[in-house]
N, C-alpha and C. Protein backbone atom coordinates (compact mmCIF):
# COMPACT_ATOMS: atom_id res chain seq x y z
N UNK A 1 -113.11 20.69 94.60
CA UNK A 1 -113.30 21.50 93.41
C UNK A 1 -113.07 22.94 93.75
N UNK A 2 -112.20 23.56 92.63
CA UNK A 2 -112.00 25.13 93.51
C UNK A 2 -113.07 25.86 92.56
N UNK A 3 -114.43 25.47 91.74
CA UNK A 3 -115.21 26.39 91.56
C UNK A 3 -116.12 26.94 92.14
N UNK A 4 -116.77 28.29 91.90
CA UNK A 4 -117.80 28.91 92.68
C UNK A 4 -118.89 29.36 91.90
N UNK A 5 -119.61 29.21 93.18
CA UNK A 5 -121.34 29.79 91.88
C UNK A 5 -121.40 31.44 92.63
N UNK A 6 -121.42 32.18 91.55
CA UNK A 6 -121.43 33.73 92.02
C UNK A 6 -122.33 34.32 90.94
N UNK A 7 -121.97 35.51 90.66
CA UNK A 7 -123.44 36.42 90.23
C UNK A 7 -122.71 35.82 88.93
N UNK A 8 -122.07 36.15 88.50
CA UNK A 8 -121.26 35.46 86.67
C UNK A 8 -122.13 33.97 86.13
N UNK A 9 -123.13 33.08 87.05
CA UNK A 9 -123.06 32.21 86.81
C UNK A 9 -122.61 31.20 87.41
N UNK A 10 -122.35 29.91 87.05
CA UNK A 10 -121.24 28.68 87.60
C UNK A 10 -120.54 28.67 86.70
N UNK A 11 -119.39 28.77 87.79
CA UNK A 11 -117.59 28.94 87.00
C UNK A 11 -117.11 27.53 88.22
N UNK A 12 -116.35 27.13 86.61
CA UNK A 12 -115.93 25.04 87.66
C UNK A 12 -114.47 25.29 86.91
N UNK A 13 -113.16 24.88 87.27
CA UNK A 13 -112.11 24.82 87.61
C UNK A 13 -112.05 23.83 85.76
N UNK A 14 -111.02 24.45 85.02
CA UNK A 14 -110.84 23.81 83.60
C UNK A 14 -110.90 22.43 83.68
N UNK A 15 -109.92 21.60 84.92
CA UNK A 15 -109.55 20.18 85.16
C UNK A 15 -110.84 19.27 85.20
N UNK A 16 -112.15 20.04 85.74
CA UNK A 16 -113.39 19.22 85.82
C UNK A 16 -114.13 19.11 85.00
N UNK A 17 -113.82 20.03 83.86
CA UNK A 17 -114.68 20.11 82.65
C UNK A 17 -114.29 19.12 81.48
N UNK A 18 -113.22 18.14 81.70
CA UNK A 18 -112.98 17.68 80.74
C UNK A 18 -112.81 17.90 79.28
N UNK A 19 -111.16 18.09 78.91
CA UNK A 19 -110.85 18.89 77.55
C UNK A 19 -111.61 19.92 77.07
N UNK A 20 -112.17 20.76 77.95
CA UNK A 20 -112.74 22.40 77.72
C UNK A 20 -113.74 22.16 77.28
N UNK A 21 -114.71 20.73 77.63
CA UNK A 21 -115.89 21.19 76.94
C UNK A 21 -117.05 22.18 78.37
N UNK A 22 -117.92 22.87 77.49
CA UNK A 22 -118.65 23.02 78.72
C UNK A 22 -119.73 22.31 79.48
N UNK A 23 -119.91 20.98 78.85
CA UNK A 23 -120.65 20.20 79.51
C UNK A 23 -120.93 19.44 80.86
N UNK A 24 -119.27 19.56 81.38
CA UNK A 24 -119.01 19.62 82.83
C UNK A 24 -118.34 17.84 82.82
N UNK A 25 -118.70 17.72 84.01
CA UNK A 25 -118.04 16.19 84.46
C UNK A 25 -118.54 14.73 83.70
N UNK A 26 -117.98 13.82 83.04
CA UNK A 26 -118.81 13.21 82.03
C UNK A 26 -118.32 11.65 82.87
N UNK A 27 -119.80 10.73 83.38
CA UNK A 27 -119.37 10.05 84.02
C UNK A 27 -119.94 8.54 82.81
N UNK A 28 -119.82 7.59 82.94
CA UNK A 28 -120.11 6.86 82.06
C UNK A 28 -120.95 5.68 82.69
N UNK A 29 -121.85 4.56 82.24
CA UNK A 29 -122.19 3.73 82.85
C UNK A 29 -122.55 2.75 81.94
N UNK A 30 -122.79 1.51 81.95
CA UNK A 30 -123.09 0.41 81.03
C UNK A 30 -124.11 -0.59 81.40
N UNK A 31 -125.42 0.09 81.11
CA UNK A 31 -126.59 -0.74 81.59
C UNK A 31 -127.02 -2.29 81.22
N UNK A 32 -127.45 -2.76 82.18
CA UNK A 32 -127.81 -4.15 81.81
C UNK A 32 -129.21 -4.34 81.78
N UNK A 33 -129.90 -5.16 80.86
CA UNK A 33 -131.40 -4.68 80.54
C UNK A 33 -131.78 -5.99 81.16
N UNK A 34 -130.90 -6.95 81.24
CA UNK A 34 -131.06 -8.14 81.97
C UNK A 34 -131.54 -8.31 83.38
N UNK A 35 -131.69 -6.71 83.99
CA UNK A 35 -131.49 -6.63 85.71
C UNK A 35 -132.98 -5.07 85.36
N UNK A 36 -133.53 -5.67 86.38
CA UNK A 36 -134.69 -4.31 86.10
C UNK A 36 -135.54 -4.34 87.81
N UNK A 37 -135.04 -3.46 88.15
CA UNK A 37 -134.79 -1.73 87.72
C UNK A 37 -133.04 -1.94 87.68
N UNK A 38 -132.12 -1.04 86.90
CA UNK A 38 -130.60 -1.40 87.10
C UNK A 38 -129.81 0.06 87.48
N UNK A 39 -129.43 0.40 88.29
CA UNK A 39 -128.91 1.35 88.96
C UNK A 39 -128.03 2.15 88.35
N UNK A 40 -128.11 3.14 87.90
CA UNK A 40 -127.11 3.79 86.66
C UNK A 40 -126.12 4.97 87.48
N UNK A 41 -126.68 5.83 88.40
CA UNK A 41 -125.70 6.86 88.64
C UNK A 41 -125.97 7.69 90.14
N UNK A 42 -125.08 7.48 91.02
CA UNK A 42 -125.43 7.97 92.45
C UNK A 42 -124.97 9.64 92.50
N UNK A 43 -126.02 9.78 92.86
CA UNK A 43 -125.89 11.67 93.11
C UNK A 43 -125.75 11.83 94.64
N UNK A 44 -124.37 12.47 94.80
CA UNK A 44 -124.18 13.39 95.93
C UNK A 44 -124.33 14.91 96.05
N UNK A 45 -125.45 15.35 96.58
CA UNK A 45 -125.63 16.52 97.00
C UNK A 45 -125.88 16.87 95.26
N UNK A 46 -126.54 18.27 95.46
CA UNK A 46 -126.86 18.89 94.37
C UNK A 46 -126.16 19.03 92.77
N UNK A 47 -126.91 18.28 91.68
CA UNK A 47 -125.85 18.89 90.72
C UNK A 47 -127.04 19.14 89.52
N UNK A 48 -126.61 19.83 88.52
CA UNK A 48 -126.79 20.67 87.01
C UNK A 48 -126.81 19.06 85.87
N UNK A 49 -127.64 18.67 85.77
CA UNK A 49 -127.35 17.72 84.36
C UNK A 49 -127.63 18.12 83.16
N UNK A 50 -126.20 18.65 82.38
CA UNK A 50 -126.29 19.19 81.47
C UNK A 50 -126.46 18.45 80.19
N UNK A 51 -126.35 17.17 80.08
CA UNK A 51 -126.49 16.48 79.11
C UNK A 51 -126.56 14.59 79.61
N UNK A 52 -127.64 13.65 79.33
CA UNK A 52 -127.74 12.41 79.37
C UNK A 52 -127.88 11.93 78.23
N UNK A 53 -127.00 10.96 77.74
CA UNK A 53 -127.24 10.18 76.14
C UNK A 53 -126.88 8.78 76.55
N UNK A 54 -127.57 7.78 75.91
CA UNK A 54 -127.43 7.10 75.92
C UNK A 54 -127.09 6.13 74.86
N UNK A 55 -126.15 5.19 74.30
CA UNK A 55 -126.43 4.29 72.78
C UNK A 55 -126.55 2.91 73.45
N UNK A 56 -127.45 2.33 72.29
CA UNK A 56 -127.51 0.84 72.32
C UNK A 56 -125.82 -0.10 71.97
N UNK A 57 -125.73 -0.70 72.71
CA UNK A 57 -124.08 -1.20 72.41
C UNK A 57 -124.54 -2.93 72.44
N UNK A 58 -125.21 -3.23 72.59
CA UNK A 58 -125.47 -4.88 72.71
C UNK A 58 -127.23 -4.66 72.20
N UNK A 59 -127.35 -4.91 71.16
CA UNK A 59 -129.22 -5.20 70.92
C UNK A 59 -129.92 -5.40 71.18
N UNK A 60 -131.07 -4.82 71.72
CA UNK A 60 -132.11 -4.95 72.52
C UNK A 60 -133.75 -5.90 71.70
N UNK A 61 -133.65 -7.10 73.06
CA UNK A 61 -134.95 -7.45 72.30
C UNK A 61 -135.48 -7.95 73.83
N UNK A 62 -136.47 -8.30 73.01
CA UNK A 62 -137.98 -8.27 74.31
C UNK A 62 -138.22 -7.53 75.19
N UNK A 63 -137.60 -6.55 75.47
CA UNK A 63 -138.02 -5.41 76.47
C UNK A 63 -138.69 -3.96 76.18
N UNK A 64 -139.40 -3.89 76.38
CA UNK A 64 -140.92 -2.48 75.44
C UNK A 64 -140.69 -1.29 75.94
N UNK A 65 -140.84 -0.84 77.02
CA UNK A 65 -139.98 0.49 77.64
C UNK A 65 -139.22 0.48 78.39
N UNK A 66 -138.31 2.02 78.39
CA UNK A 66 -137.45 2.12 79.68
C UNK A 66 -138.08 3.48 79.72
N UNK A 67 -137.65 3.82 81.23
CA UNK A 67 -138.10 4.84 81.95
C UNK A 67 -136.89 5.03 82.97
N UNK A 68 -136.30 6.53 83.11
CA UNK A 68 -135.41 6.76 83.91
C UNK A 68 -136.10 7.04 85.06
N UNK A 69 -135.78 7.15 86.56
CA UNK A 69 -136.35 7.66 87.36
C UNK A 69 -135.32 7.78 88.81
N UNK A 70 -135.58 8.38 89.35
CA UNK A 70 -134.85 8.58 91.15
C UNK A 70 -135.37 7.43 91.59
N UNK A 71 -134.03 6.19 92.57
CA UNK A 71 -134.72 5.00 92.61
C UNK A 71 -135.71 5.03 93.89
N UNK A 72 -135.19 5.60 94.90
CA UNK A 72 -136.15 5.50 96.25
C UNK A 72 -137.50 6.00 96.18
N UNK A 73 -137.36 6.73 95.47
CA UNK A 73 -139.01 7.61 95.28
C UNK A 73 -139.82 7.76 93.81
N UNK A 74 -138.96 7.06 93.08
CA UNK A 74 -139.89 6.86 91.57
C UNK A 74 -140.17 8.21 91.37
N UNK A 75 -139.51 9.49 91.24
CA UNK A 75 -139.90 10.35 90.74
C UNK A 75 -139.13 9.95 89.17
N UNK A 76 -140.19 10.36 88.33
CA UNK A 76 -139.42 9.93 86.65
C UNK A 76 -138.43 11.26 86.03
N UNK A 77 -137.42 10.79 85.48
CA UNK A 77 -136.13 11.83 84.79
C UNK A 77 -137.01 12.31 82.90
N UNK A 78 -137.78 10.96 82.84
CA UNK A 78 -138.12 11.17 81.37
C UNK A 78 -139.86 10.18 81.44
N UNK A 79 -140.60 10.15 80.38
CA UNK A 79 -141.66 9.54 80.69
C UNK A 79 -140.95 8.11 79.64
N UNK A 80 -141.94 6.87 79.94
CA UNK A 80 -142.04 6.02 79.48
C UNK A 80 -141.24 5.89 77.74
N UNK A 81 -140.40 5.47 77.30
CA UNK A 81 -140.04 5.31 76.23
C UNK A 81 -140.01 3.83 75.40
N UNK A 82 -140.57 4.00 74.26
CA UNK A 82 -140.43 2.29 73.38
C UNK A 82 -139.25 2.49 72.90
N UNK A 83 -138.66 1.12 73.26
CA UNK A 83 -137.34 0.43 72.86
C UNK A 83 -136.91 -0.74 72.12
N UNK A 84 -137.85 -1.21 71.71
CA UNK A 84 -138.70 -2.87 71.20
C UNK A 84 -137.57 -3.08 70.48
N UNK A 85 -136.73 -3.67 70.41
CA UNK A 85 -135.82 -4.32 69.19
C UNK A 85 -134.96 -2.91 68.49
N UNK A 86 -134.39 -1.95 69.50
CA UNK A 86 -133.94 -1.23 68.66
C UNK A 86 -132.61 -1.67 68.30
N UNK A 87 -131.71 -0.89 67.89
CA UNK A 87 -130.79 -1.79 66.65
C UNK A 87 -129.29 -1.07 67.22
N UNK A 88 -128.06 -1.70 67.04
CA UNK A 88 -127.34 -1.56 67.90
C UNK A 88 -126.53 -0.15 67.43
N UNK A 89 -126.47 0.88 67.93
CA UNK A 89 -125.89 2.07 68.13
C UNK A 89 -127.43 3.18 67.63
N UNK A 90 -128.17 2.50 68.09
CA UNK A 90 -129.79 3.49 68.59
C UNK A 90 -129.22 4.40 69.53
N UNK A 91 -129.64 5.86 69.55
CA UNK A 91 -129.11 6.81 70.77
C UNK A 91 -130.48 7.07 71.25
N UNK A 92 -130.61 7.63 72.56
CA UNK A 92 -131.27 7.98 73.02
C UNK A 92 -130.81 9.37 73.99
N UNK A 93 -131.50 10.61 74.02
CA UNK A 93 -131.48 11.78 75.04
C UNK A 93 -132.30 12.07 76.00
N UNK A 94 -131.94 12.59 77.01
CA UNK A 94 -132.98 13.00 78.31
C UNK A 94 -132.92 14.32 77.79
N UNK A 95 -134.32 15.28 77.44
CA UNK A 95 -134.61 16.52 76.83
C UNK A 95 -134.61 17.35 78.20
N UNK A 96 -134.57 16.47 79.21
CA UNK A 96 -134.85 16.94 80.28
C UNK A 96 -136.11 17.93 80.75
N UNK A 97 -137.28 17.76 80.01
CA UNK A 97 -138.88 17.91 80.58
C UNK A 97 -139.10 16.42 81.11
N UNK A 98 -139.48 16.48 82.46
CA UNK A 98 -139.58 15.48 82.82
C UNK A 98 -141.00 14.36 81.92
N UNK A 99 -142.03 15.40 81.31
CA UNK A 99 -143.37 14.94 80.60
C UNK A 99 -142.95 13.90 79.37
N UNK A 100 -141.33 14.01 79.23
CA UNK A 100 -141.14 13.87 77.28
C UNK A 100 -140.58 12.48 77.48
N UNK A 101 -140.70 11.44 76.50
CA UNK A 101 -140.18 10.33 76.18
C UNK A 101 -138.98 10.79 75.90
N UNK A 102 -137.56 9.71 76.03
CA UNK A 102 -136.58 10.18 75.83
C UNK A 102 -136.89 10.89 74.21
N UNK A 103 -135.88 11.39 73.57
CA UNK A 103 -135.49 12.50 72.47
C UNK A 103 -136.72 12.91 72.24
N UNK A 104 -137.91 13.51 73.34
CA UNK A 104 -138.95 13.97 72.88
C UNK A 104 -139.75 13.94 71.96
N UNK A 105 -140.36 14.45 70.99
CA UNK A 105 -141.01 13.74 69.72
C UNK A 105 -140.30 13.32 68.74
N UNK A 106 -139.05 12.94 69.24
CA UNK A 106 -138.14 12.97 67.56
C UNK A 106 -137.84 11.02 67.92
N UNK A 107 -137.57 10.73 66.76
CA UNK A 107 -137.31 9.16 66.82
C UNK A 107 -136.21 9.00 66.77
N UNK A 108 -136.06 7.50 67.83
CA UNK A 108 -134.61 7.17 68.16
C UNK A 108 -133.85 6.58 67.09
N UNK A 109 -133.13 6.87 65.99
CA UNK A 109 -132.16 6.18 65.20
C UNK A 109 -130.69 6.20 65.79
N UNK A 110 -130.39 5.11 65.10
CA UNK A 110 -128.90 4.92 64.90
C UNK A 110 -127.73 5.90 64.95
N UNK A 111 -126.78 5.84 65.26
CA UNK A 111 -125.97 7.40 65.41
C UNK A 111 -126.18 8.35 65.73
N UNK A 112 -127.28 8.82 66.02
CA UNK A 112 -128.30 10.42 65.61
C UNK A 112 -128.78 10.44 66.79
N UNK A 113 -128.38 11.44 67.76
CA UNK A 113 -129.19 11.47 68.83
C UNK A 113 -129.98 13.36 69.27
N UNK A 114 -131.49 13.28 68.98
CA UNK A 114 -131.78 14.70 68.45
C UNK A 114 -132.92 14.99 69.16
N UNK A 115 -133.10 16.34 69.88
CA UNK A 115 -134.87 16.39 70.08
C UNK A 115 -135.34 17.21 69.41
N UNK A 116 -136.64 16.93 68.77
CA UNK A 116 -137.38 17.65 67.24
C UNK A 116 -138.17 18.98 67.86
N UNK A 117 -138.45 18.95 68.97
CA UNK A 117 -139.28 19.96 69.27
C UNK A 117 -138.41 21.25 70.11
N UNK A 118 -137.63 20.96 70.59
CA UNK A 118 -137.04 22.07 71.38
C UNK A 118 -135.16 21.82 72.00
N UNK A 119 -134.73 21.98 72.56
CA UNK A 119 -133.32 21.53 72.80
C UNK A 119 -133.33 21.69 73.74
N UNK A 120 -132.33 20.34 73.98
CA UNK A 120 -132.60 19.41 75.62
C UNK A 120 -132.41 21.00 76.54
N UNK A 121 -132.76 20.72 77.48
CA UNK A 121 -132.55 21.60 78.50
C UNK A 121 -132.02 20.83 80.01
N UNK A 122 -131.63 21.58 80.68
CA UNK A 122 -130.97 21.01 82.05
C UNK A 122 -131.74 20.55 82.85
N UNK A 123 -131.25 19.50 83.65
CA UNK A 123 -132.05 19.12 85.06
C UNK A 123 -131.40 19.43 85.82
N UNK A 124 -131.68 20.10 87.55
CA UNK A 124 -131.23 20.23 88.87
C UNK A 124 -132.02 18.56 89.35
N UNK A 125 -130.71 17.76 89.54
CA UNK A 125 -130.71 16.84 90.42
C UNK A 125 -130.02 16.46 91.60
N UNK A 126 -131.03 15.95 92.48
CA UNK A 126 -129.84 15.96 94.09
C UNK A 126 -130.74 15.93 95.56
N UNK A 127 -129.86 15.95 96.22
CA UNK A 127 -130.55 16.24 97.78
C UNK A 127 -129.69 16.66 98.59
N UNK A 128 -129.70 17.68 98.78
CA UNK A 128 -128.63 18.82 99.82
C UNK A 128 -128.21 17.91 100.67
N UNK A 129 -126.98 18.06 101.06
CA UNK A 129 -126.45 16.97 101.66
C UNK A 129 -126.67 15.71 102.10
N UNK A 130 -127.24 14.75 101.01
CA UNK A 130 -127.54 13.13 101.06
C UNK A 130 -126.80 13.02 99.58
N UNK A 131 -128.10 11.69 99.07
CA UNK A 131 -127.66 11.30 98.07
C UNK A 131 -128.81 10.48 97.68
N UNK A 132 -129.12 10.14 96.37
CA UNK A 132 -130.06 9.30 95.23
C UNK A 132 -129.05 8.42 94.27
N UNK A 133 -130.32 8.17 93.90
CA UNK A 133 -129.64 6.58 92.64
C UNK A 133 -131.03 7.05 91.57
N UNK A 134 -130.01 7.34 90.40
CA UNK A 134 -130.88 7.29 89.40
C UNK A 134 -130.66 5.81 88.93
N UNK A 135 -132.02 5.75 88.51
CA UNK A 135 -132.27 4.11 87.52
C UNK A 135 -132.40 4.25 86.33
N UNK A 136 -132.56 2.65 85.28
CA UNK A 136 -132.92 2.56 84.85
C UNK A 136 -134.25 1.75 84.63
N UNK A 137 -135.68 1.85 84.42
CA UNK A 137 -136.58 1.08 84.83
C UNK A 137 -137.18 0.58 83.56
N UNK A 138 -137.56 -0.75 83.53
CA UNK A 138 -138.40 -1.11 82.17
C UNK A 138 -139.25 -2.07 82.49
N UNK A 139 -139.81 -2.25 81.61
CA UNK A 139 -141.57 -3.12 81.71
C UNK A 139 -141.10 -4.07 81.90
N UNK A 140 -139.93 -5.00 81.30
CA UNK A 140 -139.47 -6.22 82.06
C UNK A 140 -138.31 -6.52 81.67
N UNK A 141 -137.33 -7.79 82.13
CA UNK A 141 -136.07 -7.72 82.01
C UNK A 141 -136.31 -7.93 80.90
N UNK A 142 -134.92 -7.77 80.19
CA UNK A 142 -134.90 -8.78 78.39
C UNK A 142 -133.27 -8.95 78.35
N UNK A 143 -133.20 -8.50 77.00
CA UNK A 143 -131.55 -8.94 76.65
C UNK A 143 -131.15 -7.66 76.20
N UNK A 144 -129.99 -7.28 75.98
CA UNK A 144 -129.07 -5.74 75.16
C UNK A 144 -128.16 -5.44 76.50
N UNK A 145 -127.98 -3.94 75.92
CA UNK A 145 -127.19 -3.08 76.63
C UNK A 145 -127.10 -1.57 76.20
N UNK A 146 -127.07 -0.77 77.14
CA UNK A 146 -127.11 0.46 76.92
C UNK A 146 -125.86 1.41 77.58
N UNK A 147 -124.83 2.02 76.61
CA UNK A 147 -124.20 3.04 77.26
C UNK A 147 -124.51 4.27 78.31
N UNK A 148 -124.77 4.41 79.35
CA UNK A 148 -125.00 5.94 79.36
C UNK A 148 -123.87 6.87 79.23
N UNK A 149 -123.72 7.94 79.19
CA UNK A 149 -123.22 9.33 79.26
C UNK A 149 -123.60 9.95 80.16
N UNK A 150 -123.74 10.37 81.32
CA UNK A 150 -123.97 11.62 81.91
C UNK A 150 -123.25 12.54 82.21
N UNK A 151 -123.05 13.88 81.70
CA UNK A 151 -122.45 15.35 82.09
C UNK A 151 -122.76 16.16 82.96
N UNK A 152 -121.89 16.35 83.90
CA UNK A 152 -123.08 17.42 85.16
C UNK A 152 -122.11 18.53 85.74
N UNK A 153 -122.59 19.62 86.08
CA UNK A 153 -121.74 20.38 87.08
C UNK A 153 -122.19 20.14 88.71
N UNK A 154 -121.33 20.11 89.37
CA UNK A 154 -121.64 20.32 90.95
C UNK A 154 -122.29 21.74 90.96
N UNK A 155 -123.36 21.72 91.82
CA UNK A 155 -124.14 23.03 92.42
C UNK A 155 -123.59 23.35 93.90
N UNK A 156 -122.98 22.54 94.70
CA UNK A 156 -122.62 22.91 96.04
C UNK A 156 -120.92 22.03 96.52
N UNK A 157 -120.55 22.35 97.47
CA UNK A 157 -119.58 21.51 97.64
C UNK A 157 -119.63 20.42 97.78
N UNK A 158 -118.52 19.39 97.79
CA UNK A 158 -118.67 18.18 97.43
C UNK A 158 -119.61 17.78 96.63
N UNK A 159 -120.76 17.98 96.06
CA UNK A 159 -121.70 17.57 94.94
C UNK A 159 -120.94 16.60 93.89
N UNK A 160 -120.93 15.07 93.80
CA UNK A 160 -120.63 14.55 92.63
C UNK A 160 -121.75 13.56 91.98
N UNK A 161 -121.49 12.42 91.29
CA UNK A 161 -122.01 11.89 90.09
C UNK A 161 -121.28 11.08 90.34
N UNK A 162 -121.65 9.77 90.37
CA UNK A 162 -120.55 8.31 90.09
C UNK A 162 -121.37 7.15 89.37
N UNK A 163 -120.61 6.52 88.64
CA UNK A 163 -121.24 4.88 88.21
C UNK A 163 -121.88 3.83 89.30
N UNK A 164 -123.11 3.97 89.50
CA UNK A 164 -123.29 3.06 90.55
C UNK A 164 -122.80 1.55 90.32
N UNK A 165 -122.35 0.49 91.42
CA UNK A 165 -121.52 0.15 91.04
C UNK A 165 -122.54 -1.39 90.72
């Protein structure tokens, strides 16, 4: 990556931002609710998560929460969220306070993915030169499927984001 973090901010190279948005690198993943905990996205070295969304793409039933979290150490991305039968193209956001159910006090509908109390804000996720596995964790397996989205900038060199596989 030929960008640099200097006093301006983080400035990342047009090619990584994908069609000029500023949301940064947008990696994708397709959760299985069938597999718990299910491995959503490996972080190398430090990065900026500027945006996590998720939609329901296959319908979710019998499974009561999900909870994102770092897999080796259970630190949580979002607190506990109900998911009970939601309905297929339900969105969900990481507001990124780690305290908030996904879309924070606002409810998860269909198409609409919103937080009522404040606007999402960023997470710094990573480990200076290693690497983590964010999850997905829920009270127990069931049936559906969930898109993710994740957008991130690199904070250091080499720093990426991939689909765990």
């Amino acid at each position: 990556m030929d960008g640099q973090i200097g006093s301006g901010g983080i400035a990342a190279a047009s090619s990584d931002l994908g069609s000029g948005t500023r949301l940064g690198i947008r990696v994708t993943k397709v959760s299985d609710i069938a597999s718990d905990p299910d491995a959503l996205f490996v972080v190398t070295g430090k990065v900026l998560i500027t945006l996590m969304v998720g939609e329901v793409t296959t319908v979710i039933a019998t499974t009561t929460t999900l909870n994102l979290r770092v897999a080796s150490t259970n630190e949580s991305l979002c607190q506990n969220t109900t998911i009970t039968n939601d309905i297929l193209a339900t969105m969900y956001i990481l507001t990124g306070d780690i305290a908030d159910d996904l879309n924070g006090t606002g409810l998860a509908q269909a198409r609409v993915a919103s937080v009522q109390d404040n606007p999402p804000s960023q997470l710094v996720v990573g480990l200076a030169g290693g690497s983590l596995t964010i999850e997905q964790n829920l009270n127990a397996a069931g049936t559906g499927a969930i898109t993710w989205d994740l957008f991130y900038i690199p904070l250091e060199d080499d720093a990426k984001v991939e689909a765990a596989a």
